[in-house]
N, C-alpha and C. Protein backbone atom coordinates (compact mmCIF):
# COMPACT_ATOMS: atom_id res chain seq x y z
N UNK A 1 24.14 137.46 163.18
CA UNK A 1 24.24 136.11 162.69
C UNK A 1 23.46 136.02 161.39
N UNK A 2 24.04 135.52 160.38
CA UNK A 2 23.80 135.06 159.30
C UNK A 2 22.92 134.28 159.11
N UNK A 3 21.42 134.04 158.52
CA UNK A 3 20.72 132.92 158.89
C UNK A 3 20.18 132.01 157.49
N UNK A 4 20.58 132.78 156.47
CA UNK A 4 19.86 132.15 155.22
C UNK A 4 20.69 132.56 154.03
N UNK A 5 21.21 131.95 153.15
CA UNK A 5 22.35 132.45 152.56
C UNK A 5 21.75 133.22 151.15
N UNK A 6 20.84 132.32 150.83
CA UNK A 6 19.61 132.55 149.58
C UNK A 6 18.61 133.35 149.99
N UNK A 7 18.36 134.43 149.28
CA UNK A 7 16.94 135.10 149.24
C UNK A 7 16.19 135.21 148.31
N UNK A 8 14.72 135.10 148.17
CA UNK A 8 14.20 135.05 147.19
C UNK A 8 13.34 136.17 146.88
N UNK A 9 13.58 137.22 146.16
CA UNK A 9 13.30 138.57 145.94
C UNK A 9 12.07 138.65 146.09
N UNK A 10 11.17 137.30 145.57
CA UNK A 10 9.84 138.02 146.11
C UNK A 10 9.07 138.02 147.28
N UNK A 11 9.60 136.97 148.22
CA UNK A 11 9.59 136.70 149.31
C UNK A 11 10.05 137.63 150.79
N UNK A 12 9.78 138.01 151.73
CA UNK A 12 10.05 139.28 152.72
C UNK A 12 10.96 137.74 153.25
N UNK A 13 12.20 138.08 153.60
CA UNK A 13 13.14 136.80 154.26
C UNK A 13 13.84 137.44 155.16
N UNK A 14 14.37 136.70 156.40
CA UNK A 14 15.09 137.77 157.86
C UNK A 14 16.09 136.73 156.93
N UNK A 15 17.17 137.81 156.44
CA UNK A 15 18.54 137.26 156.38
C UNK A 15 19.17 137.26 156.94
N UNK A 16 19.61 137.90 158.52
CA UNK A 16 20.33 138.04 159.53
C UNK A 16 19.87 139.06 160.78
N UNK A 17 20.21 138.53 161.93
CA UNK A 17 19.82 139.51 163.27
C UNK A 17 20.97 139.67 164.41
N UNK A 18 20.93 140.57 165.16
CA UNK A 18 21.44 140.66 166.19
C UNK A 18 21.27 141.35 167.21
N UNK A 19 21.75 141.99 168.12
CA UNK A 19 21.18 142.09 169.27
C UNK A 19 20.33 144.05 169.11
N UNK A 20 20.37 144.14 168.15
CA UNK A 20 19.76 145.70 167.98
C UNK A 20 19.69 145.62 166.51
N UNK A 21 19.30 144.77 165.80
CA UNK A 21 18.89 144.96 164.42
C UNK A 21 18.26 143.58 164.15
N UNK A 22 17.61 143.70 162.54
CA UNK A 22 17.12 142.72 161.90
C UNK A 22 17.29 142.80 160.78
N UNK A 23 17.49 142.15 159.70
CA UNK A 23 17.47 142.38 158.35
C UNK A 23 16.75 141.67 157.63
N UNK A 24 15.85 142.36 156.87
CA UNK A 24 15.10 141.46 155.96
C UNK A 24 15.63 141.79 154.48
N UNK A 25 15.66 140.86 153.76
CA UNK A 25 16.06 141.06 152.27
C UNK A 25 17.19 141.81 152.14
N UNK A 26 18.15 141.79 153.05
CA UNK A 26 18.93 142.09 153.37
C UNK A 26 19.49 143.39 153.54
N UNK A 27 18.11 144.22 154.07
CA UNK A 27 18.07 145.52 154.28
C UNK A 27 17.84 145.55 156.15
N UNK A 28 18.88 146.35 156.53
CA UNK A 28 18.68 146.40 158.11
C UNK A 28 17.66 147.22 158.75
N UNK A 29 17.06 146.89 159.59
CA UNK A 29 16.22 147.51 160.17
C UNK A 29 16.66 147.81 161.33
N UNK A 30 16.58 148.53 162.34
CA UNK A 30 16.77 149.29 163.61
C UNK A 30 15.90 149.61 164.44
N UNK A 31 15.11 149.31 164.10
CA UNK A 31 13.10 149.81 165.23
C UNK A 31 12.22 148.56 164.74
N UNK A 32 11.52 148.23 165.65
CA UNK A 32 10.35 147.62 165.67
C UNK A 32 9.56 147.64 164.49
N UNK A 33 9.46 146.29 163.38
CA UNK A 33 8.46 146.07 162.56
C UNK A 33 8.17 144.96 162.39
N UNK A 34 7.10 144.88 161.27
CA UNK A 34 6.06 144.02 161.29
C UNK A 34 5.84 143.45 159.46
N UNK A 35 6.03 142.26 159.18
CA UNK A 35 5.72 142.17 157.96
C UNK A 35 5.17 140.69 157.66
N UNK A 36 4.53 140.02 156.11
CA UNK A 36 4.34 139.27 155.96
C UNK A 36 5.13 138.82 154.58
N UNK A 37 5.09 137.48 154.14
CA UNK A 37 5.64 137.19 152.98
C UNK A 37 5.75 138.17 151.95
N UNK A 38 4.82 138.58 152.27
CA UNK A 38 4.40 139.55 150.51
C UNK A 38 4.33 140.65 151.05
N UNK A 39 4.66 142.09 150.64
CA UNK A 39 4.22 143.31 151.00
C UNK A 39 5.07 144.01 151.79
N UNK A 40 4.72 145.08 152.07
CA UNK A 40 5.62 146.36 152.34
C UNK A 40 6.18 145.24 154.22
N UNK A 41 7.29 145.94 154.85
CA UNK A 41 8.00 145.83 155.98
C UNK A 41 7.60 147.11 156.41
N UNK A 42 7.09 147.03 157.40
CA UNK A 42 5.92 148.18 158.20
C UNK A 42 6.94 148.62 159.40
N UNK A 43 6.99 149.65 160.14
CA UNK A 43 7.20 150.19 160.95
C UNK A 43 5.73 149.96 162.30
N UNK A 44 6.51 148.98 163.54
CA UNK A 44 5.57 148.50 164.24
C UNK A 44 4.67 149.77 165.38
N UNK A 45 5.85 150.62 165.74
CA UNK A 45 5.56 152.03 166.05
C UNK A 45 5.87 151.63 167.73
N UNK A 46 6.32 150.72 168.16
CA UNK A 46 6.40 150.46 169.77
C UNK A 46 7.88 149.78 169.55
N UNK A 47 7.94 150.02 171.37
CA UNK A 47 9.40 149.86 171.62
C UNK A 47 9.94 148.72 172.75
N UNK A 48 8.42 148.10 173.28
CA UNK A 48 8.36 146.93 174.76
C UNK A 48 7.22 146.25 174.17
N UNK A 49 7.08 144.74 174.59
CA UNK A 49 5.95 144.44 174.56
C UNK A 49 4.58 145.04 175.42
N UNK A 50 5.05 145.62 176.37
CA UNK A 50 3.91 146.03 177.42
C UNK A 50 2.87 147.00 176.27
N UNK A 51 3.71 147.71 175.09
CA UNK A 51 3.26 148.80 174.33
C UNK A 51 2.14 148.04 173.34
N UNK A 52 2.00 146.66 172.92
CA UNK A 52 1.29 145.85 172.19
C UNK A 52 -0.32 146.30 172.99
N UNK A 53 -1.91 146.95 171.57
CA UNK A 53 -2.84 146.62 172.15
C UNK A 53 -3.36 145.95 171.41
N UNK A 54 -5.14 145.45 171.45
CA UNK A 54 -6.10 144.81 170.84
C UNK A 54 -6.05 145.83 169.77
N UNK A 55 -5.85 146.73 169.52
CA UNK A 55 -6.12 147.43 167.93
C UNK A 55 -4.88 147.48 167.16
N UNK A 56 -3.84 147.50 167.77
CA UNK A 56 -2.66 147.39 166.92
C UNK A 56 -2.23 145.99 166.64
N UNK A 57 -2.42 144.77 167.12
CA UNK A 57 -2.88 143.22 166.72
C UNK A 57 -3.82 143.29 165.47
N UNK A 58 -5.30 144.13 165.50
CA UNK A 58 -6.17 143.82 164.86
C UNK A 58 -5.20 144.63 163.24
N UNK A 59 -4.97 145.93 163.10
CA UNK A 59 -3.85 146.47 162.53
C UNK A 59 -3.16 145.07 161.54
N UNK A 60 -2.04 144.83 162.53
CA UNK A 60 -1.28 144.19 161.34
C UNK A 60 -1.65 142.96 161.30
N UNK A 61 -2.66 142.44 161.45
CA UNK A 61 -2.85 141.08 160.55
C UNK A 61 -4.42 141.57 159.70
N UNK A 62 -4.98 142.38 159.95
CA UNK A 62 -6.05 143.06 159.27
C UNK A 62 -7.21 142.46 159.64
N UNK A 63 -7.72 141.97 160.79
CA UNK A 63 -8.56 141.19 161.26
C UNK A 63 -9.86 142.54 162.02
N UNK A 64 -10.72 142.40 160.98
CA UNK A 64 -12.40 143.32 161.68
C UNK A 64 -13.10 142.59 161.77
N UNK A 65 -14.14 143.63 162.74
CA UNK A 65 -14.66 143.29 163.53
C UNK A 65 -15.92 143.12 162.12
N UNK A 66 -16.80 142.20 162.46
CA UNK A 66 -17.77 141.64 161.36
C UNK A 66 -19.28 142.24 162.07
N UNK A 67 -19.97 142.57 160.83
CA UNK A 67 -21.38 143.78 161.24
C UNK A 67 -22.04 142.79 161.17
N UNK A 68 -23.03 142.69 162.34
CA UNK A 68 -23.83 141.95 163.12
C UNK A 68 -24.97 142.97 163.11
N UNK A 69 -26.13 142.67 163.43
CA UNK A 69 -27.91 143.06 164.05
C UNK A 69 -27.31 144.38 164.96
N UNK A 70 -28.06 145.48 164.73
CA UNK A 70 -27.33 146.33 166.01
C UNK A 70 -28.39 146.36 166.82
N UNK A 71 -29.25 145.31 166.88
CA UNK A 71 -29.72 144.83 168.28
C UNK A 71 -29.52 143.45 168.90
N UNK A 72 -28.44 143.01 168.63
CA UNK A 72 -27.29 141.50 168.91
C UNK A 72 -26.97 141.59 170.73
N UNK A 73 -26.76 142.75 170.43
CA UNK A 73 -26.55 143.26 172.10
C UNK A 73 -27.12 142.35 173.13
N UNK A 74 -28.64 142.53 172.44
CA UNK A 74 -29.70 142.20 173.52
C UNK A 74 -29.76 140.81 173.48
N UNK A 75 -29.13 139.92 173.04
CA UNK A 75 -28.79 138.64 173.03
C UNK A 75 -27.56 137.81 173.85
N UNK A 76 -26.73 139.27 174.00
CA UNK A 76 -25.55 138.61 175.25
C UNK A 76 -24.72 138.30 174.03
N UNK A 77 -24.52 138.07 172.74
CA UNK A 77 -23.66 137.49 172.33
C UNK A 77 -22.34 138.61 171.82
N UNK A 78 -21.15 137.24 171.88
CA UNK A 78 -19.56 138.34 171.52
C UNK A 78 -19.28 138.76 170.34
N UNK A 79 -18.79 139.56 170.10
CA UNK A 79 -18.70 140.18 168.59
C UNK A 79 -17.74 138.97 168.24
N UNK A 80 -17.96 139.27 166.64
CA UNK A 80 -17.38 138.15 165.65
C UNK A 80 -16.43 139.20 164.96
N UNK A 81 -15.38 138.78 164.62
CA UNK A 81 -14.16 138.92 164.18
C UNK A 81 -14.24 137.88 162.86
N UNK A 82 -13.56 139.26 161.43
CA UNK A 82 -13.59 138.52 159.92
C UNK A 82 -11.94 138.38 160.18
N UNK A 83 -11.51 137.25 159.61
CA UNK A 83 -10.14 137.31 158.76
C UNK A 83 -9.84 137.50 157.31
N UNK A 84 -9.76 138.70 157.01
CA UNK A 84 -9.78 138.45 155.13
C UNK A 84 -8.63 138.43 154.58
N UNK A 85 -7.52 138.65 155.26
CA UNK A 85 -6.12 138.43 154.71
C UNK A 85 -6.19 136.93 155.02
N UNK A 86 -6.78 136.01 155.24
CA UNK A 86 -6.54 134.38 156.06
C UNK A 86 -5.28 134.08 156.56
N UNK A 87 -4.61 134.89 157.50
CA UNK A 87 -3.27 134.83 158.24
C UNK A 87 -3.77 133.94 159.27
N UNK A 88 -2.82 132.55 159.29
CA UNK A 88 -2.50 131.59 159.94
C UNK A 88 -2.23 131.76 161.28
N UNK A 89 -1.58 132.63 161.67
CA UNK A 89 -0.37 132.79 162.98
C UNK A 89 0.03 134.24 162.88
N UNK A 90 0.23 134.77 164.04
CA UNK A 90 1.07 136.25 164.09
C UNK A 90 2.52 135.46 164.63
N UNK A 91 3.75 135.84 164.81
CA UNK A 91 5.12 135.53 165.60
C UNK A 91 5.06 137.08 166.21
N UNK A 92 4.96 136.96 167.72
CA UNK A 92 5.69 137.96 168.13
C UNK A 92 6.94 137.58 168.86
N UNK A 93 7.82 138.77 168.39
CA UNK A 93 9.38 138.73 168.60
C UNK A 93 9.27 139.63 170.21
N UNK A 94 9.44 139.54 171.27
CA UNK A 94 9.29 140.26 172.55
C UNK A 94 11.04 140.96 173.05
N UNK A 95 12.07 140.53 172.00
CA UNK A 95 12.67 141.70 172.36
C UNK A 95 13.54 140.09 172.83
N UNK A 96 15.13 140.56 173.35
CA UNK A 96 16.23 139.81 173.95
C UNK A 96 15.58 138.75 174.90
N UNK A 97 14.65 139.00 175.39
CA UNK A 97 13.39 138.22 176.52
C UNK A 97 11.93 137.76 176.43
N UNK A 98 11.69 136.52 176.12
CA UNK A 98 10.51 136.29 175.84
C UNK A 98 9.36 136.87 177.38
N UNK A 99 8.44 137.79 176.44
CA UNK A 99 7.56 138.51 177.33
C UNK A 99 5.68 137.93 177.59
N UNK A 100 5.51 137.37 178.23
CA UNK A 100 4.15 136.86 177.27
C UNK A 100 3.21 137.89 177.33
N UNK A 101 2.03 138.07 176.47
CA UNK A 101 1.14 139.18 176.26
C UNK A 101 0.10 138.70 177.07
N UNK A 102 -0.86 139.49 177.91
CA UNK A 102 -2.26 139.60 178.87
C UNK A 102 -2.88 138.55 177.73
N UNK A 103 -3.65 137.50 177.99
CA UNK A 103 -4.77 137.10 176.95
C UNK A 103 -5.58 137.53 176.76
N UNK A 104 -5.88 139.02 177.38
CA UNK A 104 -7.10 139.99 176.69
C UNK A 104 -6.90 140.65 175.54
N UNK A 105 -5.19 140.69 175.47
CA UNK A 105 -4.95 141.13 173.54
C UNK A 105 -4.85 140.69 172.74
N UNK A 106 -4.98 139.15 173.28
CA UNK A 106 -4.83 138.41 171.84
C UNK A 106 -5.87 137.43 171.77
N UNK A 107 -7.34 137.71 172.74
CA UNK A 107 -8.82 136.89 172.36
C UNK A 107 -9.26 137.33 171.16
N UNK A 108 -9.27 138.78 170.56
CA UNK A 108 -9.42 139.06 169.48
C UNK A 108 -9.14 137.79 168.53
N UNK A 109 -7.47 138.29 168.06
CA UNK A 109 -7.31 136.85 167.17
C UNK A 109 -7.09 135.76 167.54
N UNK A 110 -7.15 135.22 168.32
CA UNK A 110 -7.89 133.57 168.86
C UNK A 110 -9.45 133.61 167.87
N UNK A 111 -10.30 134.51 168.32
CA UNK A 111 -11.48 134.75 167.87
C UNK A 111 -11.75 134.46 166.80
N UNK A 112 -11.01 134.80 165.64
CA UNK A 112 -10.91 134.95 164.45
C UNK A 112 -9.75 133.59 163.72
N UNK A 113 -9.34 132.77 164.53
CA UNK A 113 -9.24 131.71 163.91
C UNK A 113 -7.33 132.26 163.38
N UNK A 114 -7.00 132.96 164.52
CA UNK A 114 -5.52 133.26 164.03
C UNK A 114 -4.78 133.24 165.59
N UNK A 115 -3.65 131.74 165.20
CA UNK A 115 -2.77 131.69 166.15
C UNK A 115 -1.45 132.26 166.38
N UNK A 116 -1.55 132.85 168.06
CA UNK A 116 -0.79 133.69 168.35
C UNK A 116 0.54 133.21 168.74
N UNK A 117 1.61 133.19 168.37
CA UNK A 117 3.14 132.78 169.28
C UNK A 117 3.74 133.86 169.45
N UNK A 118 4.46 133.94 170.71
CA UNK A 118 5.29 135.04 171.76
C UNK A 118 6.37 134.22 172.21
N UNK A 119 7.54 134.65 171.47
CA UNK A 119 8.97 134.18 171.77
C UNK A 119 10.15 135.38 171.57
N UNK A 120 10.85 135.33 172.14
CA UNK A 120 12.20 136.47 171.61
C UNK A 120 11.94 136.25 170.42
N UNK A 121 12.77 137.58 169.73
CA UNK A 121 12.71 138.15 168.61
C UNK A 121 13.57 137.16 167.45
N UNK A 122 14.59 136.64 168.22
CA UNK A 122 15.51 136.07 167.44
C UNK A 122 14.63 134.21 166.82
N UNK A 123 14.58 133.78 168.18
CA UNK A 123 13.72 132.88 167.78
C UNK A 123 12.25 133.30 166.93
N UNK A 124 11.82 134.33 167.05
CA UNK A 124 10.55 134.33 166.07
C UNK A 124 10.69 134.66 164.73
N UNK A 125 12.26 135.67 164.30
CA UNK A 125 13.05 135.54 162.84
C UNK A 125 13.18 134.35 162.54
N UNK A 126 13.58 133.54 163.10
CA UNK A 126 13.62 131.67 162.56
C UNK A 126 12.77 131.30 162.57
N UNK A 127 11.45 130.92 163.24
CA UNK A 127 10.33 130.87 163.42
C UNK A 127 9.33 131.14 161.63
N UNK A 128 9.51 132.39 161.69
CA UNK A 128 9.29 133.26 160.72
C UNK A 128 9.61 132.53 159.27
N UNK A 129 10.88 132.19 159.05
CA UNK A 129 11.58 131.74 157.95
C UNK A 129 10.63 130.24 157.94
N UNK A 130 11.11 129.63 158.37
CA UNK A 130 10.68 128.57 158.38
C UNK A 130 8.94 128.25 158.01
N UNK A 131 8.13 128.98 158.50
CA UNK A 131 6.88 128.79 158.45
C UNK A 131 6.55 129.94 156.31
N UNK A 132 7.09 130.42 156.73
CA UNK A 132 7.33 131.29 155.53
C UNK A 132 7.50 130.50 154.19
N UNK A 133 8.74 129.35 154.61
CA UNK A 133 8.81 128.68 153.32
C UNK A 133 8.41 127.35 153.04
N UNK A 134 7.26 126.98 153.74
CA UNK A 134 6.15 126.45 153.98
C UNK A 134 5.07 126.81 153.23
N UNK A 135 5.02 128.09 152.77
CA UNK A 135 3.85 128.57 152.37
C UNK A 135 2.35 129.51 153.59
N UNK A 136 2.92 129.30 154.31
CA UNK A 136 2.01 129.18 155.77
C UNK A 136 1.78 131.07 155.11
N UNK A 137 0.87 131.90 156.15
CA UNK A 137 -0.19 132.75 155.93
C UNK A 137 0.72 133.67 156.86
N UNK A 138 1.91 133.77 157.36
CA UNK A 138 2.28 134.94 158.91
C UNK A 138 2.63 136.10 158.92
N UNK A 139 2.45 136.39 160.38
CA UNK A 139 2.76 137.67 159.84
C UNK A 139 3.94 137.76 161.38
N UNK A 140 4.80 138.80 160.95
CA UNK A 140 5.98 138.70 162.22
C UNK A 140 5.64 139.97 162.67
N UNK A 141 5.59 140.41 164.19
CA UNK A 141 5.85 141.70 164.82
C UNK A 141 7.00 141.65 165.56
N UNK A 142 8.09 141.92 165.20
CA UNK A 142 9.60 141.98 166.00
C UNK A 142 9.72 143.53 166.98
N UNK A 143 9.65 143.35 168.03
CA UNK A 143 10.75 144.33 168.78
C UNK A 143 11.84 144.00 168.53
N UNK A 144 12.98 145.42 168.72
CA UNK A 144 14.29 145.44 168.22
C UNK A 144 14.94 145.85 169.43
């Protein structure tokens, strides 16, 4: 399905999807990736949501862990998480079936002041667009 008739070259845009592909800029993709407005269309490297962890989240939105006292420990307190890309929202795309993720992989970026959505893939390509031409900060991880 056809979803946007206009693309704007500098912009990463899902111009069309279907049930085993995606296309951005109107180049098809076939495997699992991950991109934001601006910048390369990444290869996500997984094939289920079950395959999603806390380091491959931290990965594509670029969210570290922030250097604290390395005697903080002894205070009980939780590590702090930087955002320096300031990404708004991740969209994860979970594939033909919305899957939801454990909330132990995504306290990280909660942590850090970046909200998480988990919807099929198709809805998170629209999702995607939309928040995209908004201006908004996202970043999409699609299973295919």
């Amino acid at each position: 399905m056809h979803i946007q008739k206009e693309v704007n070259p500098a912009l990463n845009t899902v111009t069309a999807y279907g049930d085993d592909y995606i296309e951005i800029n109107k180049t098809r993709h076939k495997q699992s990736i991950y991109f934001t407005p601006e910048g390369q269309i990444q290869d996500l490297g997984i094939q289920t949501p079950s395959d999603f962890t806390t380091e491959l989240l931290q990965k594509i939105t670029g969210v570290k862990a922030t250097t604290t006292d390395a005697m903080a420990f002894l205070d009980n307190l939780s590590p702090s998480f930087d955002n320096p890309e300031q990404i708004e929202v991740v969209l994860i795309g979970t594939g033909a079936h919305q899957q939801f993720l454990h909330p132990r992989l995504t306290g990280v970026l909660l942590s850090a002041r970046i909200g998480v959505e988990v919807m099929d893939t198709q809805a998170a390509a629209r999702t995607y667009n939309i928040l995209m031409s908004e201006g908004r900060r996202v970043v999409a991880a699609l299973i295919i």
